[in-house]
C-alpha atoms as a PDB file:
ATOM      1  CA  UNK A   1     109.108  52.210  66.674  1.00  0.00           C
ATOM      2  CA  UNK A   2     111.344  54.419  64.879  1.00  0.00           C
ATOM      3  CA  UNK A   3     114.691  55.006  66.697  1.00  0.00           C
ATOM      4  CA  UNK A   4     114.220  58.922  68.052  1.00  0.00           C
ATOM      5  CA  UNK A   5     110.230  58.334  68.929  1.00  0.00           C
ATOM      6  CA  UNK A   6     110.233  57.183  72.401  1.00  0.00           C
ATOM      7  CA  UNK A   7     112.142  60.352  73.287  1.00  0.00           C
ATOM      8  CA  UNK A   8     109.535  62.605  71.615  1.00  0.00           C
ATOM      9  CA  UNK A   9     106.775  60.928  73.080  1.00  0.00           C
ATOM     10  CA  UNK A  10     108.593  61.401  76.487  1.00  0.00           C
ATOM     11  CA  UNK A  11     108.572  65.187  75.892  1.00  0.00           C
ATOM     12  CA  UNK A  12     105.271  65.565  74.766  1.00  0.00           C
ATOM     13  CA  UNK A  13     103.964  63.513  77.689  1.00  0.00           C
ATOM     14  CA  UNK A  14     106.108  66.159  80.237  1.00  0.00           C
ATOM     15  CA  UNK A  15     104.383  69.367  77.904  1.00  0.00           C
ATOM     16  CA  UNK A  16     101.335  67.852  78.681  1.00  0.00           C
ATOM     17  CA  UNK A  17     101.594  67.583  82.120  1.00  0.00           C
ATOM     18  CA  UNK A  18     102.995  70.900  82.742  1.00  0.00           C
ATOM     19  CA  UNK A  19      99.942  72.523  80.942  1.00  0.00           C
ATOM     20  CA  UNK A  20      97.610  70.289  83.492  1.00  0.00           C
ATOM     21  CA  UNK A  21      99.528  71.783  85.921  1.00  0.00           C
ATOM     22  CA  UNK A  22      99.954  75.240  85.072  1.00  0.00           C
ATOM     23  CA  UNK A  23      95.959  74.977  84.073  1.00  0.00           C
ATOM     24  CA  UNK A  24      95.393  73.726  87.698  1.00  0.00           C
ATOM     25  CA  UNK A  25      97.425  76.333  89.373  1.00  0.00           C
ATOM     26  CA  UNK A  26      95.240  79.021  87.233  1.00  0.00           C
ATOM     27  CA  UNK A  27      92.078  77.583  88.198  1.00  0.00           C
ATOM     28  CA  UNK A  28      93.323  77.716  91.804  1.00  0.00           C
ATOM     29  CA  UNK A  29      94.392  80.987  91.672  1.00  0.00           C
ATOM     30  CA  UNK A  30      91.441  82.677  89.729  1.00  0.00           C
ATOM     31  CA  UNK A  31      89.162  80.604  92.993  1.00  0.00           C
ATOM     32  CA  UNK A  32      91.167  82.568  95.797  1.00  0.00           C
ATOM     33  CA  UNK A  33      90.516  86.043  93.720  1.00  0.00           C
ATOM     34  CA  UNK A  34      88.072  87.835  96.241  1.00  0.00           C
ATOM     35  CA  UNK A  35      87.582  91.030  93.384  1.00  0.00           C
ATOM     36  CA  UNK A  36      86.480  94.202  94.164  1.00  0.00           C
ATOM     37  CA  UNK A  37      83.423  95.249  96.569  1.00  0.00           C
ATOM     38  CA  UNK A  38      81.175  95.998  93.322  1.00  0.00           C
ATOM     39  CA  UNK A  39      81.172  94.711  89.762  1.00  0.00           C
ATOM     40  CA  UNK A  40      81.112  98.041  88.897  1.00  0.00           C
ATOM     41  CA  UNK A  41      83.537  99.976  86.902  1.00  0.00           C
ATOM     42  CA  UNK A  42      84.555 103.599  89.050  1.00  0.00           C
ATOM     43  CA  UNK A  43      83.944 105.445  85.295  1.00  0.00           C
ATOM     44  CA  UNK A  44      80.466 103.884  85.084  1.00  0.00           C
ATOM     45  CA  UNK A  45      79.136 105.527  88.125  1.00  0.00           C
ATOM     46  CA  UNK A  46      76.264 108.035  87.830  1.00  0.00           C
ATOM     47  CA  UNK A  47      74.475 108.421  90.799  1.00  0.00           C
ATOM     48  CA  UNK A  48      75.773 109.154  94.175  1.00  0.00           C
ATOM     49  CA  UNK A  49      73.760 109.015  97.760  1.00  0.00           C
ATOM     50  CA  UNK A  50      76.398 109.026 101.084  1.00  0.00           C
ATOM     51  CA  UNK A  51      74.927 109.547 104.744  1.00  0.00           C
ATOM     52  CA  UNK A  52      77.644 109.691 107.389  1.00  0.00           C
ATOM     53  CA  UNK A  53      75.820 107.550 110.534  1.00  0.00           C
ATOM     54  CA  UNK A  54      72.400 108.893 110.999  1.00  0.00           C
ATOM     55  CA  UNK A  55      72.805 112.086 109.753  1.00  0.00           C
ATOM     56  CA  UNK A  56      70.764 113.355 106.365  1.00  0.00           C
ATOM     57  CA  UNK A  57      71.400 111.762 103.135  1.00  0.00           C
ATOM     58  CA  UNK A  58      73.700 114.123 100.143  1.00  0.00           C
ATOM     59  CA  UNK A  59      72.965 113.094  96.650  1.00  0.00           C
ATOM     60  CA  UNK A  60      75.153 113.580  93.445  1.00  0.00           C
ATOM     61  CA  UNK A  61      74.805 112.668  89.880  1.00  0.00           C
ATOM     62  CA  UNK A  62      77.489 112.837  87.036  1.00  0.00           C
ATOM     63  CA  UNK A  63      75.917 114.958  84.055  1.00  0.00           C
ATOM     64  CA  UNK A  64      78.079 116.258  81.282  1.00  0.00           C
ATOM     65  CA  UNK A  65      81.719 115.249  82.936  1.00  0.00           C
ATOM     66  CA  UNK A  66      81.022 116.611  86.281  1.00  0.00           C
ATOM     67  CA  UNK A  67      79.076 115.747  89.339  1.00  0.00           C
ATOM     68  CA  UNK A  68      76.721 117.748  90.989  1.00  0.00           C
ATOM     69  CA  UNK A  69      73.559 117.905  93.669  1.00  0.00           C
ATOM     70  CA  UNK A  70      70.951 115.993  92.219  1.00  0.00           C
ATOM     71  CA  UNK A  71      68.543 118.501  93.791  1.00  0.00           C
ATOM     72  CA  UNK A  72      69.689 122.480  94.439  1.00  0.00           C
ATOM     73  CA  UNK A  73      73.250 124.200  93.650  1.00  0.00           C
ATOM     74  CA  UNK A  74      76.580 125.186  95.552  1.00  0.00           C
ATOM     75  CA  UNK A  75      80.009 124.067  95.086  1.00  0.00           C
ATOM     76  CA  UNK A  76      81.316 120.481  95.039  1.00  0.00           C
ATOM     77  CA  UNK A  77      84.161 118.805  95.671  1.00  0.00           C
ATOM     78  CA  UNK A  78      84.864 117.082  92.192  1.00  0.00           C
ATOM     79  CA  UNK A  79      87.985 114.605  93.510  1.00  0.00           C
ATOM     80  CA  UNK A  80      86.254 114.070  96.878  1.00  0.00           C
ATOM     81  CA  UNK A  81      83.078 112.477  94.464  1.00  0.00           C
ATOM     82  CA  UNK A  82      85.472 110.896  92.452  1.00  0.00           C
ATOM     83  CA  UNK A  83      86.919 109.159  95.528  1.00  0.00           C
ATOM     84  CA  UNK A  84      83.465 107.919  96.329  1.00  0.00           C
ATOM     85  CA  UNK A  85      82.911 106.625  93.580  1.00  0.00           C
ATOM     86  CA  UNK A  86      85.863 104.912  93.353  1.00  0.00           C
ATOM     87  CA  UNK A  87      84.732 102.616  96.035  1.00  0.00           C
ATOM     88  CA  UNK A  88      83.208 100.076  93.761  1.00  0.00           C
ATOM     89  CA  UNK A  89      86.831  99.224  92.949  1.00  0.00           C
ATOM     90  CA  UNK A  90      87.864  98.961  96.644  1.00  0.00           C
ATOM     91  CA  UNK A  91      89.774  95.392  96.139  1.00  0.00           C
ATOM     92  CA  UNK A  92      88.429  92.520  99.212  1.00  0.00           C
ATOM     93  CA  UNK A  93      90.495  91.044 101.126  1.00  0.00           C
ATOM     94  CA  UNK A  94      88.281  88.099 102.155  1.00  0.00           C
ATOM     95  CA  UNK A  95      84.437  87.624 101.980  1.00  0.00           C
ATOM     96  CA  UNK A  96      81.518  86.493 104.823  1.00  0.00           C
ATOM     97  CA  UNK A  97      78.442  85.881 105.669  1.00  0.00           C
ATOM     98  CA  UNK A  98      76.542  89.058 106.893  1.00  0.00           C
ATOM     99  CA  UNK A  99      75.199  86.475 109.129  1.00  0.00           C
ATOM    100  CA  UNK A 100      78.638  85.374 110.770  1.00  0.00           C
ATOM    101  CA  UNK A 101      78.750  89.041 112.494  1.00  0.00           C
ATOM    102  CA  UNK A 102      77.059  91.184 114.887  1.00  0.00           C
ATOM    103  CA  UNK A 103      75.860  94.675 113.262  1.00  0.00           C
ATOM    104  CA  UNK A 104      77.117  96.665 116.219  1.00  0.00           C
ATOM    105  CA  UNK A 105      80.050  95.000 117.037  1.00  0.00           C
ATOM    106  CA  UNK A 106      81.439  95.708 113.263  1.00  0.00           C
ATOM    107  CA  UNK A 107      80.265  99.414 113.362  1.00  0.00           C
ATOM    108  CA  UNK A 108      77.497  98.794 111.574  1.00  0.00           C
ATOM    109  CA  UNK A 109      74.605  99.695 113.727  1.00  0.00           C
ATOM    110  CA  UNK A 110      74.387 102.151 112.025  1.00  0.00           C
ATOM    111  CA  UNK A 111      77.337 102.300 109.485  1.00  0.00           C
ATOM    112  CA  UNK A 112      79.649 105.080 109.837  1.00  0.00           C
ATOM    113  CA  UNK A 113      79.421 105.640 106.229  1.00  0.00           C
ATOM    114  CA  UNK A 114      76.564 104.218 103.704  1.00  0.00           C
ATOM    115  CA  UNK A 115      77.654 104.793 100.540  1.00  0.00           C
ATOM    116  CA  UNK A 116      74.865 104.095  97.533  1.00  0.00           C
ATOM    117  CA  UNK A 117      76.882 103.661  93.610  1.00  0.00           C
ATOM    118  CA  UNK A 118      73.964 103.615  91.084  1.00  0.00           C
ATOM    119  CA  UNK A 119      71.623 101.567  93.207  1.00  0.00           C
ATOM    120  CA  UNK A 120      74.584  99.393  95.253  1.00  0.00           C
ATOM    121  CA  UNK A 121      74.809 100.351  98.494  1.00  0.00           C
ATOM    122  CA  UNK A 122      77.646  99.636 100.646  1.00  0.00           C
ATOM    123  CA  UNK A 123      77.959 100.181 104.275  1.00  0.00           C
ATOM    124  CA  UNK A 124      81.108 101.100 105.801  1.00  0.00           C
ATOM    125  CA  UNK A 125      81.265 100.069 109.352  1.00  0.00           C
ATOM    126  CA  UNK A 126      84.450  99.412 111.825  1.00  0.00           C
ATOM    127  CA  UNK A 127      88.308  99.150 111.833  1.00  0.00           C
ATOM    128  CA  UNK A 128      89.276  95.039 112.392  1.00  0.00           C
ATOM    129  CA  UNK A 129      91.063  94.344 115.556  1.00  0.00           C
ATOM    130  CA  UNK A 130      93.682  92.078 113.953  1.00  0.00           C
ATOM    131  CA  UNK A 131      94.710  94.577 111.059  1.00  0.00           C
ATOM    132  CA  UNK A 132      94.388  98.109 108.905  1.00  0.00           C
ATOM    133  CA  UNK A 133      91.077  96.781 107.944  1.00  0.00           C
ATOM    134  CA  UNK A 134      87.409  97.717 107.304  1.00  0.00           C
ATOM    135  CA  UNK A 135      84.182  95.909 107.343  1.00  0.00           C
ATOM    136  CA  UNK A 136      82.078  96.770 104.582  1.00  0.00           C
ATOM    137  CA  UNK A 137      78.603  94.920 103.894  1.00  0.00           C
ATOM    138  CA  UNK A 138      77.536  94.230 100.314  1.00  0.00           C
ATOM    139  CA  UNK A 139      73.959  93.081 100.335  1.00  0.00           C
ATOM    140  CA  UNK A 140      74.095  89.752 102.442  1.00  0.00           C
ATOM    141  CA  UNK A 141      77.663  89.478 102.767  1.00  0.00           C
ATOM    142  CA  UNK A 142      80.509  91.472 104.865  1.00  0.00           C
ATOM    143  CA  UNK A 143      83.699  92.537 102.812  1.00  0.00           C
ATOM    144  CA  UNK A 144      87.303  92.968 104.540  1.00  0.00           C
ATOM    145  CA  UNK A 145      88.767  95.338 102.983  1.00  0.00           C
ATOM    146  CA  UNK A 146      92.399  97.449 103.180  1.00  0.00           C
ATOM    147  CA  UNK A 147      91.578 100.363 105.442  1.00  0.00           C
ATOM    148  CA  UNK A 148      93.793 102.467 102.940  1.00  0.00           C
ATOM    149  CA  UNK A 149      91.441 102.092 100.003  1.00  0.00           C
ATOM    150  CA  UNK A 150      87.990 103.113 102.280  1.00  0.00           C
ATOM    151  CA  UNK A 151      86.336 106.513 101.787  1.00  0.00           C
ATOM    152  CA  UNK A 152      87.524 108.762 104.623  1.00  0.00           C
ATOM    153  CA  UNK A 153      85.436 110.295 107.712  1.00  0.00           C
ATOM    154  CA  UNK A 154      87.474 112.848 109.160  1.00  0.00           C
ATOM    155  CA  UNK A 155      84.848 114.394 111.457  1.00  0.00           C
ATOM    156  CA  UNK A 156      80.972 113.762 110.961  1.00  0.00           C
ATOM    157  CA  UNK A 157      80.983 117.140 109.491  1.00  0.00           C
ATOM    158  CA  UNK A 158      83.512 117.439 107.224  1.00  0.00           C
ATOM    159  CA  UNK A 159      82.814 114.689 104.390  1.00  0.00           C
ATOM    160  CA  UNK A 160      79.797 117.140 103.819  1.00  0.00           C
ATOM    161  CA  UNK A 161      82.039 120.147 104.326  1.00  0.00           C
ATOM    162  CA  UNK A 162      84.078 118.739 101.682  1.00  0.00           C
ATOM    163  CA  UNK A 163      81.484 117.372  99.750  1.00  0.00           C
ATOM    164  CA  UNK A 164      79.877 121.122  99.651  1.00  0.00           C
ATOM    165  CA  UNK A 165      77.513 120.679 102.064  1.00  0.00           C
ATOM    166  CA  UNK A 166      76.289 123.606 104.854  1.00  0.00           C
ATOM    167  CA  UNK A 167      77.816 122.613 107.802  1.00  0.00           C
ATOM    168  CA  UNK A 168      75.998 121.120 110.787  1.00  0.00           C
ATOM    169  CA  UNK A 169      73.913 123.323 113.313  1.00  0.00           C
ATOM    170  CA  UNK A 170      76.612 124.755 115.811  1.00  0.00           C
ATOM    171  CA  UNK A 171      79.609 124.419 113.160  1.00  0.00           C
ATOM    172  CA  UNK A 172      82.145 127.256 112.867  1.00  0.00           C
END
């Protein structure tokens, strides 16, 4: 061997395995990724259904940059929509089986909040007990997710206030 290989060889062979590493720890890291509730980009959403609890179902659709009632007219609440849909974007913060969990005991009997993207629905049930978190269930599993990011429900009637709805029966 030429005097000056061995030493070259020696540093290749610690590139090498710092690239196995680093590839490992990527690999690793892109398996723990939980994503986002839907694959679906926020921009990319058209159609809008929401129904707080039992009450009657509101639907939107986006036509020529703005949303409105897919069926009659009024005013709507542009940013409240755009918070909706939003939602597919809601990051998880760990994923289960919708098997693993009650319904009822999650808030999901019935949701407080189902919430329908395009065709996706997701229903938005309970607070955890260990944390500012919300269960959410995406077709058969349940989503954790940061209670920050979750539509809000400040009263049964005022999403739909917001939203441009008539107010319930009785409201002021």
């Amino acid at each position: 061997m030429r005097r000056g290989t061995a030493p070259r060889l020696a540093l290749l062979g610690v590139v090498v395995a710092l690239a196995a590493v680093a590839g490992w720890q990527w690999q690793r890291q892109r398996a723990a990724q939980t994503g986002h509730l839907l694959r679906l980009a926020p921009s990319a959403v058209t159609r809008i259904d929401v129904r707080l609890g039992a009450g009657p179902w509101q639907h939107y659709v986006h036509r020529a940059g703005r949303w409105q009632r897919r069926h009659g007219d009024g005013a709507i609440d542009q940013g409240q929509l755009e918070a909706l849909a939003r939602a597919a974007a809601i990051p998880v913060l760990h994923w289960r089986a919708a098997a693993d969990f009650q319904p009822a005991r999650i808030g999901l009997a019935p949701p407080q909040i189902t919430l329908v993207l395009n065709g996706h629905v997701l229903a938005f049930g309970a607070t955890s007990a260990v944390g500012p978190q919300r269960y959410v269930k995406v077709g058969p599993r349940i989503a954790l997710v940061p209670l920050i990011d979750t539509p809000r429900v400040k009263g049964r009637d005022d999403v739909h206030e917001n939203l441009g709805a008539a107010p319930a029966a009785g409201a002021p």
